[in-house]
C-alpha atoms as a PDB file:
ATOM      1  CA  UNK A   1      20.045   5.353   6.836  1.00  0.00           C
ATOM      2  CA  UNK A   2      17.494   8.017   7.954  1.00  0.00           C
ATOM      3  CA  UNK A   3      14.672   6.549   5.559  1.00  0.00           C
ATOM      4  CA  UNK A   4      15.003   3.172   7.269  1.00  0.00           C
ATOM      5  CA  UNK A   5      14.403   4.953  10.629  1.00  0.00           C
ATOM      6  CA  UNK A   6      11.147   6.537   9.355  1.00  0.00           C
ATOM      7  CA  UNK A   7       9.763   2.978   8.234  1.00  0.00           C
ATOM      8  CA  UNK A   8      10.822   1.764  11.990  1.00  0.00           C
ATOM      9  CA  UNK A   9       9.319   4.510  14.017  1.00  0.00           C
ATOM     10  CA  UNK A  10       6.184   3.473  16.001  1.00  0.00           C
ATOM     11  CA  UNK A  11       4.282   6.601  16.589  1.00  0.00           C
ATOM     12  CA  UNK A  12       0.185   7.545  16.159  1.00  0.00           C
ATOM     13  CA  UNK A  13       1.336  10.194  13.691  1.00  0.00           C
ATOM     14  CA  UNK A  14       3.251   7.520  11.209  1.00  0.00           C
ATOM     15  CA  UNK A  15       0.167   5.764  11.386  1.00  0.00           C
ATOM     16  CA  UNK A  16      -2.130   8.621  10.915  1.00  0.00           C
ATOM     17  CA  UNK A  17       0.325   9.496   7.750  1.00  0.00           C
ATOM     18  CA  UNK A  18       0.753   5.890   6.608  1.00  0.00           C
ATOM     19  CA  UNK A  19      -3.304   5.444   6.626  1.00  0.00           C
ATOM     20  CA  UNK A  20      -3.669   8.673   4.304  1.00  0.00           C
ATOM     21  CA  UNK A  21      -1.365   7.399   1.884  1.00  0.00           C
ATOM     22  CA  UNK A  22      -2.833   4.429   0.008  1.00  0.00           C
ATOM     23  CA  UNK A  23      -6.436   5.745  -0.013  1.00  0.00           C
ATOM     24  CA  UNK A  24      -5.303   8.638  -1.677  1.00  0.00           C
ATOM     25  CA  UNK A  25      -3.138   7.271  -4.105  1.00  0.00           C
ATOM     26  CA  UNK A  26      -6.089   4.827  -4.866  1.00  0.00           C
ATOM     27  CA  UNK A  27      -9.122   7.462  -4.558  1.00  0.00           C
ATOM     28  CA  UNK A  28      -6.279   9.423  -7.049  1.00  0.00           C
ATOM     29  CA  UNK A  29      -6.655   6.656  -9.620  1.00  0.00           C
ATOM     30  CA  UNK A  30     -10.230   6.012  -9.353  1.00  0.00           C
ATOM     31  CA  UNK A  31     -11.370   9.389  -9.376  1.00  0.00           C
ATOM     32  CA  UNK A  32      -9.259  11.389 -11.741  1.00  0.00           C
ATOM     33  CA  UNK A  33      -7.300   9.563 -14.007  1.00  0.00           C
ATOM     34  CA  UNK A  34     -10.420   6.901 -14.185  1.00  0.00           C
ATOM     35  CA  UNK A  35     -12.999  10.201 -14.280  1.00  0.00           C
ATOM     36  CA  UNK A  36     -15.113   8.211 -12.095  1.00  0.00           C
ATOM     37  CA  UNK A  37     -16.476   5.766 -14.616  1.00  0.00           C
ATOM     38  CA  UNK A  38     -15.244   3.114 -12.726  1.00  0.00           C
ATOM     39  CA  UNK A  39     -18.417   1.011 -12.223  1.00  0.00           C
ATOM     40  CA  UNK A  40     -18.471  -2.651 -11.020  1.00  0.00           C
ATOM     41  CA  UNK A  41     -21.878  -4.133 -11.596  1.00  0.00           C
ATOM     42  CA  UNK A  42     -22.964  -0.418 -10.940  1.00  0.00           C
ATOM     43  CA  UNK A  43     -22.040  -0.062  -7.582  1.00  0.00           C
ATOM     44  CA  UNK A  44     -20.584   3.557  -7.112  1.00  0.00           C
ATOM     45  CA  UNK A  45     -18.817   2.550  -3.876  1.00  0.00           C
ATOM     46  CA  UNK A  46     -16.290   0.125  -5.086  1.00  0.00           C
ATOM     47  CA  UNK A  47     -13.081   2.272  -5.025  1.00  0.00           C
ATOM     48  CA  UNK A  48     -14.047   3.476  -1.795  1.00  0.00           C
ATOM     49  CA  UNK A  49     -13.882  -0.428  -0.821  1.00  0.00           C
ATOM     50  CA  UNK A  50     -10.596  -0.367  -2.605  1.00  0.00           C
ATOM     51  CA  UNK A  51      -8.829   2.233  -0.276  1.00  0.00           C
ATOM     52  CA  UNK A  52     -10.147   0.721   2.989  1.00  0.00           C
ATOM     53  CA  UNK A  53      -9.023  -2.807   1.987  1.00  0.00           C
ATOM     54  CA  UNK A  54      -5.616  -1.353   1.102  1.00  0.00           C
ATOM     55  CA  UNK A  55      -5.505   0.420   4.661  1.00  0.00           C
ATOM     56  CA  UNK A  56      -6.598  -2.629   6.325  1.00  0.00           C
ATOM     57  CA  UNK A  57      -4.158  -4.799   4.580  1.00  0.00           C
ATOM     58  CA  UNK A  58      -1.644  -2.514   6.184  1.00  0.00           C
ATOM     59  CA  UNK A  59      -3.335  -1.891   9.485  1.00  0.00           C
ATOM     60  CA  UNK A  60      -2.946  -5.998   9.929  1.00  0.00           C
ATOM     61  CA  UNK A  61       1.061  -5.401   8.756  1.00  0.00           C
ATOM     62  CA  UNK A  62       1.931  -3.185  11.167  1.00  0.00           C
ATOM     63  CA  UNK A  63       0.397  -5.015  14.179  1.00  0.00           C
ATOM     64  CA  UNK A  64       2.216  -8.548  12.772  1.00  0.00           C
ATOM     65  CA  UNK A  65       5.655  -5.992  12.924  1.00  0.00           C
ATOM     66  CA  UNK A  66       4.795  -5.214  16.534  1.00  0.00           C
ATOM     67  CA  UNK A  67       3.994  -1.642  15.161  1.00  0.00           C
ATOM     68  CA  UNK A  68       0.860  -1.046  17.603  1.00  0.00           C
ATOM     69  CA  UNK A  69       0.749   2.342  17.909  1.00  0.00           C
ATOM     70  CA  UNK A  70       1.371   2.905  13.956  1.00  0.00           C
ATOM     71  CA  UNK A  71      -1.358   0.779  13.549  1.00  0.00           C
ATOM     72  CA  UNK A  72      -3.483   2.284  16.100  1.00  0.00           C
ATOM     73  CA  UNK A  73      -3.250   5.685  13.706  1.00  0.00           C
ATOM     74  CA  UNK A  74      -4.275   3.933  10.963  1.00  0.00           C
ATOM     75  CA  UNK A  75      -7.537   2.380  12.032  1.00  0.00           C
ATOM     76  CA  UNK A  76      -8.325   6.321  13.378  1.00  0.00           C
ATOM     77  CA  UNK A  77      -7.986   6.926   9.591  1.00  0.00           C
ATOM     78  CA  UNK A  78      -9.682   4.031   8.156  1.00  0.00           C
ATOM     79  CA  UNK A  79     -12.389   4.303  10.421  1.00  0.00           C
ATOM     80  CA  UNK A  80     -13.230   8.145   9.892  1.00  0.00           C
ATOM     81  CA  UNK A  81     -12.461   7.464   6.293  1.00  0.00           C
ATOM     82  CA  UNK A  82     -15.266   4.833   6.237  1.00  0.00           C
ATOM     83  CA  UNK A  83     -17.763   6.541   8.167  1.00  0.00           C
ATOM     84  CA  UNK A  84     -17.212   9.931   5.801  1.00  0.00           C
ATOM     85  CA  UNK A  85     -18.020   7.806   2.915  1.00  0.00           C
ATOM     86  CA  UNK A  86     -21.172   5.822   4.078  1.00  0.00           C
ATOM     87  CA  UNK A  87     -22.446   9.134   5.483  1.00  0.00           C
ATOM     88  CA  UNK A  88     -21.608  11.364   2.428  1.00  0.00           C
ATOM     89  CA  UNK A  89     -20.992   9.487  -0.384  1.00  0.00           C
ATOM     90  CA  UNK A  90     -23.759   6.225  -0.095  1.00  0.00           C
ATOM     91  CA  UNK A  91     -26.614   7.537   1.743  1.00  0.00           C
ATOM     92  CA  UNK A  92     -28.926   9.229  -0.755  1.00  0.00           C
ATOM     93  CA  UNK A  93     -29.720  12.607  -0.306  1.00  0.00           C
ATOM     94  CA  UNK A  94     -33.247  13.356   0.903  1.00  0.00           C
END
């Protein structure tokens, strides 16, 4: 019973907790169990694309479930997600 409470609550924090999950299960895969060889057509930022598609797949099933403010915490998350990766992870280094 309590479970399906937890999957109904519409808070900022679910969504801030819901938008951490899938990225890092995914960034998990990609980065350690794959060691980071994962190239498609040698572009290095493809998993990263990966976890932000996941997120927004989710973002868009919360706000179809009337979930606004869970989704509202989860494009926080996929947004600072995205910007830490285009400013640390695909801008070179000069």
């Amino acid at each position: 019973m309590e479970f399906k409470k937890v999957l109904k609550t519409d808070s900022i924090t679910a969504g801030i907790i819901g938008g951490l999950i899938l990225p890092g299960i995914s960034l998990f895969i990609f980065l350690y169990l794959l060691k980071g060889n994962f190239l498609i057509f040698n572009k290095p930022g493809i998993p990263y694309l990966v976890a932000i598609a996941l997120n927004l797949f989710m973002i868009r099933y919360c706000f179809k479930q009337g979930q606004d403010k869970t989704g509202t915490g989860m494009i926080l998350v996929t947004f600072i997600f995205t910007a830490a990766v285009f400013l640390l992870k695909l801008q070179p280094i000069r």
